[in-house]
N, C-alpha and C. Protein backbone atom coordinates (compact mmCIF):
# COMPACT_ATOMS: atom_id res chain seq x y z
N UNK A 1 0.85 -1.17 0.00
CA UNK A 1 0.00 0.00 0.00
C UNK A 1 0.90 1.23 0.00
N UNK A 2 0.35 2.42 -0.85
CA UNK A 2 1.17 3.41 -1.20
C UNK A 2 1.21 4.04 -0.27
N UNK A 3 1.56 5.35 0.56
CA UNK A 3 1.94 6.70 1.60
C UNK A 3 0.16 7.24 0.78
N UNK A 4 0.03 7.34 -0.32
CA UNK A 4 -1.04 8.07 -0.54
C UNK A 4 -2.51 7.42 -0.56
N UNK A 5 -2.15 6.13 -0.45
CA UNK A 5 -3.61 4.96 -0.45
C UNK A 5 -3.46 5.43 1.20
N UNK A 6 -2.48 5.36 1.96
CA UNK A 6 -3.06 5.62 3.68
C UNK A 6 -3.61 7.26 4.02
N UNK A 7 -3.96 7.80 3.23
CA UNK A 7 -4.74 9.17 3.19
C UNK A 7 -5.30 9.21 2.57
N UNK A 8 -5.57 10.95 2.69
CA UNK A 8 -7.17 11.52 1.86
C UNK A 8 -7.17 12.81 2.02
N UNK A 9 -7.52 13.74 1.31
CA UNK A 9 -7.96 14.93 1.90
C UNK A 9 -9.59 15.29 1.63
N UNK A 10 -9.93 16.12 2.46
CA UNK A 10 -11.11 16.55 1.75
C UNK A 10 -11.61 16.39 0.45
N UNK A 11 -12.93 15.65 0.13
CA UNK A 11 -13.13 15.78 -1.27
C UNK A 11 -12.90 14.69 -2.07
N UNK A 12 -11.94 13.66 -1.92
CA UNK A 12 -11.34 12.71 -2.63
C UNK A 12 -11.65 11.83 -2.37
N UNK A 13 -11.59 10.79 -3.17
CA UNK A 13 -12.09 9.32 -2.92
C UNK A 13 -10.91 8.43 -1.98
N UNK A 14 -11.92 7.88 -0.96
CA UNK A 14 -11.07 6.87 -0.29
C UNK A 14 -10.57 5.48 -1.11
N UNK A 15 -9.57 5.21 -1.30
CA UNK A 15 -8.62 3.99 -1.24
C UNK A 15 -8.89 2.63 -0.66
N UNK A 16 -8.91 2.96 0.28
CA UNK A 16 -8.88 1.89 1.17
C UNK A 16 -9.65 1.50 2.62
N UNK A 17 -10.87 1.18 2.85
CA UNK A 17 -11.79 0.89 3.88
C UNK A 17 -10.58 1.19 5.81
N UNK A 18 -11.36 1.69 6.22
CA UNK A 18 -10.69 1.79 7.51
C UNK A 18 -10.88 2.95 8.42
N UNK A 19 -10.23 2.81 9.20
CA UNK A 19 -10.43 4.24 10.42
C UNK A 19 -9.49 5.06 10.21
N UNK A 20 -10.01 6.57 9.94
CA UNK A 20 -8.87 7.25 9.90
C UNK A 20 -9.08 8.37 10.86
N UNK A 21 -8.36 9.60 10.81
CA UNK A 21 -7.76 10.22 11.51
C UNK A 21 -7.61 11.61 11.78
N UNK A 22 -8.14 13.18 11.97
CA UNK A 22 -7.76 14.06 11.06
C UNK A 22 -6.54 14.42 11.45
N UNK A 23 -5.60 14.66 10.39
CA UNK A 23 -3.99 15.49 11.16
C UNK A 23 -4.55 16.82 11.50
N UNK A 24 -4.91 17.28 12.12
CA UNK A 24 -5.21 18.50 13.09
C UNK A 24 -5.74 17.99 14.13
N UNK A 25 -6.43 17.13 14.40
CA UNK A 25 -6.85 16.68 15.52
C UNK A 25 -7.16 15.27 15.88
N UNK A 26 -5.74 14.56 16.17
CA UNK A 26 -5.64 12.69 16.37
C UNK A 26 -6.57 12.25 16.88
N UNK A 27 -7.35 12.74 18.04
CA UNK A 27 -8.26 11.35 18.64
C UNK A 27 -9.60 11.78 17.95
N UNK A 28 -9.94 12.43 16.73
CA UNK A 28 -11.04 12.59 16.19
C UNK A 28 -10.92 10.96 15.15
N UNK A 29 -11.87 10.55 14.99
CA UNK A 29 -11.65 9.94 14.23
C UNK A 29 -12.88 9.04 13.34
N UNK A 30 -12.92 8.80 12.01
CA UNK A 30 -13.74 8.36 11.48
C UNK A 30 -13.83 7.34 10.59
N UNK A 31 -14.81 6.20 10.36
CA UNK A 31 -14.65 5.08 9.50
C UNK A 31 -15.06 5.32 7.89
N UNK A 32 -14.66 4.58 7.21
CA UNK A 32 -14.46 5.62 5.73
C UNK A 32 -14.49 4.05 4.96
N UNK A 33 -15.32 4.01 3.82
CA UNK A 33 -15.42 2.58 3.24
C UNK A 33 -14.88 2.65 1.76
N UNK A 34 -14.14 2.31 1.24
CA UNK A 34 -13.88 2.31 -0.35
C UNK A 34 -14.62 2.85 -1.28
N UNK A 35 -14.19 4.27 -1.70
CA UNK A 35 -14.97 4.16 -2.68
C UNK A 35 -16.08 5.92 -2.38
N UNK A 36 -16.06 5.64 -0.47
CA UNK A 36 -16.37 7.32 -0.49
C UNK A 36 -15.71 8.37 -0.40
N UNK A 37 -15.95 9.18 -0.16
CA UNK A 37 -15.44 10.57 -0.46
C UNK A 37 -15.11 11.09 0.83
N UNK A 38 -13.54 11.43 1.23
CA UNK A 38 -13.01 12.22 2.69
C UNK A 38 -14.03 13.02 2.88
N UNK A 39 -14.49 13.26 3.99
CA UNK A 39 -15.21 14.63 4.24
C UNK A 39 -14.60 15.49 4.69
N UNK A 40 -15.29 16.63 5.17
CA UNK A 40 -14.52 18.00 5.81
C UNK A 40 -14.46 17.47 7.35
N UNK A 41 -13.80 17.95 8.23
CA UNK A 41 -13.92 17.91 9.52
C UNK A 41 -15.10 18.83 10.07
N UNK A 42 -15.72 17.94 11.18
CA UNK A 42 -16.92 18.79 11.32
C UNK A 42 -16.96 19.80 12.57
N UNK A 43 -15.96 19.60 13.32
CA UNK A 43 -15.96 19.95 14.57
C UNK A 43 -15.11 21.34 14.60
N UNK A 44 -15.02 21.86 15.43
CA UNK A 44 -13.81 23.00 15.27
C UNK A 44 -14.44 24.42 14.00
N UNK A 45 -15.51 24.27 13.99
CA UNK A 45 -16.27 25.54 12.60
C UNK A 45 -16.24 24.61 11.50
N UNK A 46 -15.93 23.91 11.58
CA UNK A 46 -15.83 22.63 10.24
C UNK A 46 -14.85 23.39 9.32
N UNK A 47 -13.92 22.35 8.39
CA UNK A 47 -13.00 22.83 7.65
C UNK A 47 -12.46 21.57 6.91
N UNK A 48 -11.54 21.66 5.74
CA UNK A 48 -11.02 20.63 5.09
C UNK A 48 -9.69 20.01 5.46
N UNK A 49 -9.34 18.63 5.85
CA UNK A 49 -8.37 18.48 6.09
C UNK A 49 -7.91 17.39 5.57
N UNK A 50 -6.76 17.13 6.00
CA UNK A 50 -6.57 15.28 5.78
C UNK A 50 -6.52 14.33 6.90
N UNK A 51 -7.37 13.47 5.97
CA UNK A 51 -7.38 12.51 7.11
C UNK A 51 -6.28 11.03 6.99
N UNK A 52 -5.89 10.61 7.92
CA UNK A 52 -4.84 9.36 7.60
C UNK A 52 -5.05 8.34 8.45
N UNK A 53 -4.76 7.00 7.73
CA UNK A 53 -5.57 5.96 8.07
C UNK A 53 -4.38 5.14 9.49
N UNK A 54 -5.62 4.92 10.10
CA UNK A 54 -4.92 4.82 11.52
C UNK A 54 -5.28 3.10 11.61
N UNK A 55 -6.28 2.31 10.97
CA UNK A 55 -6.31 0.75 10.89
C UNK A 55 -7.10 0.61 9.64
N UNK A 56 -6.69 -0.59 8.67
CA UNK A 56 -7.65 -1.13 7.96
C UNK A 56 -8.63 -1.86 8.68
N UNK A 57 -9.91 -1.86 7.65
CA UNK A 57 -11.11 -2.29 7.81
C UNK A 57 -11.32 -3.98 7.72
């Protein structure tokens, strides 16, 4: 698995099924299935970030 299959940013299609992460804020965290789309972070005024995958599914 590539450095870029274990991320995502806002907007983009997920890679790879699993829990990820946002880098702005580690213990946020969300499950993400192949195939959907990173979301924005919702917390904090909501905003776009990346998220990185902390376990496969």
């Amino acid at each position: 698995m590539s450095a870029s299959e274990e991320r995502g940013t806002t907007g983009e299609v997920c890679h790879v099924s699993g829990v990820y992460y946002c880098v702005r804020h580690p213990r946020n965290e969300i499950p993400l299935s192949k195939g959907e789309r990173f979301p924005p972070f919702s917390l904090d005024g909501g905003h776009s970030t990346t998220w990185i995958l902390r376990r496969k599914a």
